[in-house]
Protein backbone atom coordinates (compact mmCIF):
# COMPACT_ATOMS: atom_id res chain seq x y z
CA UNK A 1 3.52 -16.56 -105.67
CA UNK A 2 6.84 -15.69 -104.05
CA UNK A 3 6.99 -12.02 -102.15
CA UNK A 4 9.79 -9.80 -103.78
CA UNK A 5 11.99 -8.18 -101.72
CA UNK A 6 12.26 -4.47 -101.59
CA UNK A 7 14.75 -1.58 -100.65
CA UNK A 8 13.67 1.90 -99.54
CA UNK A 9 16.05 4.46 -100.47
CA UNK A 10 16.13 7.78 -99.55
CA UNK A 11 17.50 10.93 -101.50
CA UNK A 12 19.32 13.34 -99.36
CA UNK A 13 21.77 15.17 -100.55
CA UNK A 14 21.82 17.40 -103.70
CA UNK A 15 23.22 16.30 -106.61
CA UNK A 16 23.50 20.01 -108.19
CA UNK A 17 27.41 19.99 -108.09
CA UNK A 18 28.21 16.18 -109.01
CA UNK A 19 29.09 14.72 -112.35
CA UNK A 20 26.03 14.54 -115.00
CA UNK A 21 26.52 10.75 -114.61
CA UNK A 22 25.51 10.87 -111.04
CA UNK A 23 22.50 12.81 -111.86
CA UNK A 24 21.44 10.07 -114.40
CA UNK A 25 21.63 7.42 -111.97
CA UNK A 26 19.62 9.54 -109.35
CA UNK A 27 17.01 10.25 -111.88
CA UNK A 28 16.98 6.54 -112.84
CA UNK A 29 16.33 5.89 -109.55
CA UNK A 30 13.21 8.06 -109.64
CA UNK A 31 14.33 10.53 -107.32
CA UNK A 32 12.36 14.21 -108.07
CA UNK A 33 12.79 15.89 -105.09
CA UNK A 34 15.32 15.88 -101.89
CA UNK A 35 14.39 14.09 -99.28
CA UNK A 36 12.17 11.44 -101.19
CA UNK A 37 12.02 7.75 -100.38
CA UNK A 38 11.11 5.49 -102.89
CA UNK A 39 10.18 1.55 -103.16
CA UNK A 40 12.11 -0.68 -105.95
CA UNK A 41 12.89 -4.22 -106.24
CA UNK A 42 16.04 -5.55 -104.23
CA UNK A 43 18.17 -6.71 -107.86
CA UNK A 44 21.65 -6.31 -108.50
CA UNK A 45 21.16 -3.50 -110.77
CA UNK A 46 19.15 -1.27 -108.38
CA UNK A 47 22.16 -2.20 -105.65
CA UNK A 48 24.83 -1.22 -108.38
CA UNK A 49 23.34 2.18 -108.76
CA UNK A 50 22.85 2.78 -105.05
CA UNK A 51 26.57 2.14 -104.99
CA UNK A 52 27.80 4.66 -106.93
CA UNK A 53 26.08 7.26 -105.69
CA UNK A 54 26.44 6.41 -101.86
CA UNK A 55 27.39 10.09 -100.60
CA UNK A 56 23.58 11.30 -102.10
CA UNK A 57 20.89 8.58 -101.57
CA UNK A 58 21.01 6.20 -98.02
CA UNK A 59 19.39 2.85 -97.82
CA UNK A 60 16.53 3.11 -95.02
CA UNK A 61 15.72 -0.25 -92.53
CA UNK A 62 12.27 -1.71 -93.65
């Protein structure tokens, strides 16, 4: 079975005064709380999101 790849991403910054778009995508992300890091699958679509909100969530080294 081939290993997936996985990106840790981190939430921190507040997304209290963005658009409600950019809280969507942090939710979607699975974000609850600043300062969370979370697990997900490398794919495009997880990338896309982490690219538009780039000034909240950071990718960490694994």
């Amino acid at each position: 079975m081939a290993e997936t790849k996985k990106i840790r991403i981190q939430y921190y910054r507040s997304a209290i005064a963005t658009p409600t778009k950019h809280k969507l995508v942090v939710k979607g992300l699975g974000f609850t709380r600043l300062n969370q890091i979370v697990e997900r699958v490398d794919t495009e679509a997880i990338r896309g999101m982490v690219k538009t909100v780039p000034h909240l969530v950071r990718i960490l080294e694994s």
